[in-house]
Protein backbone atom coordinates (compact mmCIF):
# COMPACT_ATOMS: atom_id res chain seq x y z
CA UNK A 1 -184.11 4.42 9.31
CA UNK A 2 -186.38 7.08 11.46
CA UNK A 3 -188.54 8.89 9.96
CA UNK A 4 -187.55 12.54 10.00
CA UNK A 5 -190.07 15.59 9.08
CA UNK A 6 -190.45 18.87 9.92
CA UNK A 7 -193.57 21.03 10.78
CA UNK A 8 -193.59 24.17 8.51
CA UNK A 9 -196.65 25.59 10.64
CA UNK A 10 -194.84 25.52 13.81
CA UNK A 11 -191.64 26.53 12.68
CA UNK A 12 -193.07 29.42 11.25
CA UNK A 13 -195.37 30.11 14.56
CA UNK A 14 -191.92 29.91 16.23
CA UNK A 15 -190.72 32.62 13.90
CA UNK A 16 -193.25 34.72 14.56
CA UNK A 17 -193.19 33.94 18.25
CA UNK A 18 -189.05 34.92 18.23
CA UNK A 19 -189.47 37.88 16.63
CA UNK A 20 -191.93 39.34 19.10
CA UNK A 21 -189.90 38.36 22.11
CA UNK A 22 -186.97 39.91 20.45
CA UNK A 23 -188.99 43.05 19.72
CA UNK A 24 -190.41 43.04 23.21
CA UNK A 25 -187.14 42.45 24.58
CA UNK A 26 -185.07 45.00 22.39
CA UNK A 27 -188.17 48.12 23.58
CA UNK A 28 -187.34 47.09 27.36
CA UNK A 29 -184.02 47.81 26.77
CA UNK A 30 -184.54 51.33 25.02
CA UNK A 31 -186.70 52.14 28.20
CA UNK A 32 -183.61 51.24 29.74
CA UNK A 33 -181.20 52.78 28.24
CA UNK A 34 -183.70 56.18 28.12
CA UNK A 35 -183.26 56.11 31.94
CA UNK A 36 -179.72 55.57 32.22
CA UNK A 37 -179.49 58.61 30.14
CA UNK A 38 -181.34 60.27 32.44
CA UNK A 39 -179.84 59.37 35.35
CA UNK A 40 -176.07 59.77 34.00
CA UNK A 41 -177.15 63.87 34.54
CA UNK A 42 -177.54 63.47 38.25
CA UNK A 43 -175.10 60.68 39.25
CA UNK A 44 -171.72 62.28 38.66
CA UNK A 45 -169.35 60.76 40.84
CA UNK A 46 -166.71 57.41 40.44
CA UNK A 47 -169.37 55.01 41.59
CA UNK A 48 -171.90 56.69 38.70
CA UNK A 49 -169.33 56.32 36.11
CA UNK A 50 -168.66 52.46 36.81
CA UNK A 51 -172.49 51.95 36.77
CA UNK A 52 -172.28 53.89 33.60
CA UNK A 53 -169.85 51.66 32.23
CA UNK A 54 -171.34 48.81 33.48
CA UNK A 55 -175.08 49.17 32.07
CA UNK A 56 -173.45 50.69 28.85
CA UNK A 57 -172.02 47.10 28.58
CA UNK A 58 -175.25 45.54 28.70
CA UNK A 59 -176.94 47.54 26.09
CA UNK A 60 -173.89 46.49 23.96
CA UNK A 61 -174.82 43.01 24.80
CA UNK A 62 -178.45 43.59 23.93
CA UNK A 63 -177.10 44.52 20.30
CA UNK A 64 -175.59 41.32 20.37
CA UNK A 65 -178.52 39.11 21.48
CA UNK A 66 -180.84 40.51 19.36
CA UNK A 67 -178.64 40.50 16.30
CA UNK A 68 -177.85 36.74 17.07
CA UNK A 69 -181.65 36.23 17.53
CA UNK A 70 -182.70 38.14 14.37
CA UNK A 71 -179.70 35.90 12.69
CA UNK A 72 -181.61 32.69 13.78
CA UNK A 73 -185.52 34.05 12.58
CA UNK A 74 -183.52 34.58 9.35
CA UNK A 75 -182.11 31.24 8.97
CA UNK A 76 -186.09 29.76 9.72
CA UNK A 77 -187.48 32.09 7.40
CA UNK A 78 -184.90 32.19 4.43
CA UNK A 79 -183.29 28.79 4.55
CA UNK A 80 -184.96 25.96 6.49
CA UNK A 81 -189.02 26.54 5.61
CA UNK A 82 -188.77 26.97 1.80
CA UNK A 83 -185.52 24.39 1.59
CA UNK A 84 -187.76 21.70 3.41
CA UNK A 85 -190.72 22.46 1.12
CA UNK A 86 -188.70 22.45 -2.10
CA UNK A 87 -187.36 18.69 -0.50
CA UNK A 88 -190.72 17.34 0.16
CA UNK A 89 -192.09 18.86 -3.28
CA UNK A 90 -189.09 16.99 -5.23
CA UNK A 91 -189.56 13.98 -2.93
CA UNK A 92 -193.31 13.84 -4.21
CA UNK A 93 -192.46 14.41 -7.58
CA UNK A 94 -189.91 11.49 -7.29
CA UNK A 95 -192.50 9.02 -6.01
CA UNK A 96 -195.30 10.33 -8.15
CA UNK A 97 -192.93 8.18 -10.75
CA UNK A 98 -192.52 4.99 -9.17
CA UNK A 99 -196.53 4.84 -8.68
């Protein structure tokens, strides 16, 4: 059987890691969306409200991503770090017996 284990350090770097990117990620797209507002004063025609639509679409999709994102950090965070430490603390405990 292989030998499975799991790096709490780096997981948690990669935590830390995701939830920068995401926050980088999520303030690009409020610059964004601040100029589309901006621009959706000066661009009224057919073609403006299609690109309206359009972008408006993507910062819908943005929500999206970063909610799916966040979803994953909390999965790291809440489930997988402290349910591999509880394993390898009862694992210990287990073979602190048969010593």
């Amino acid at each position: 059987m292989a030998k499975q284990s799991i790096n709490t350090e780096k997981v948690m770097s990669a935590v830390y890691r995701l939830r920068a990117i995401n926050a980088t990620i999520n303030n690009e797209f409020r610059n964004l969306q601040n100029i589309a507002k901006r621009l959706e004063n000066d661009w009224k025609s057919s073609a403006g409200a299609n690109a309206h639509t359009t972008i408006y679409q993507l910062f819908k999709n943005n929500e999206i991503r970063s909610s799916v994102i966040q979803n994953y950090i909390n999965l790291l965070e809440q489930q997988v770090i402290p349910g591999y430490i509880n394993t390898e603390s009862v694992n210990n405990k287990l073979s602190d017996k048969f010593k």
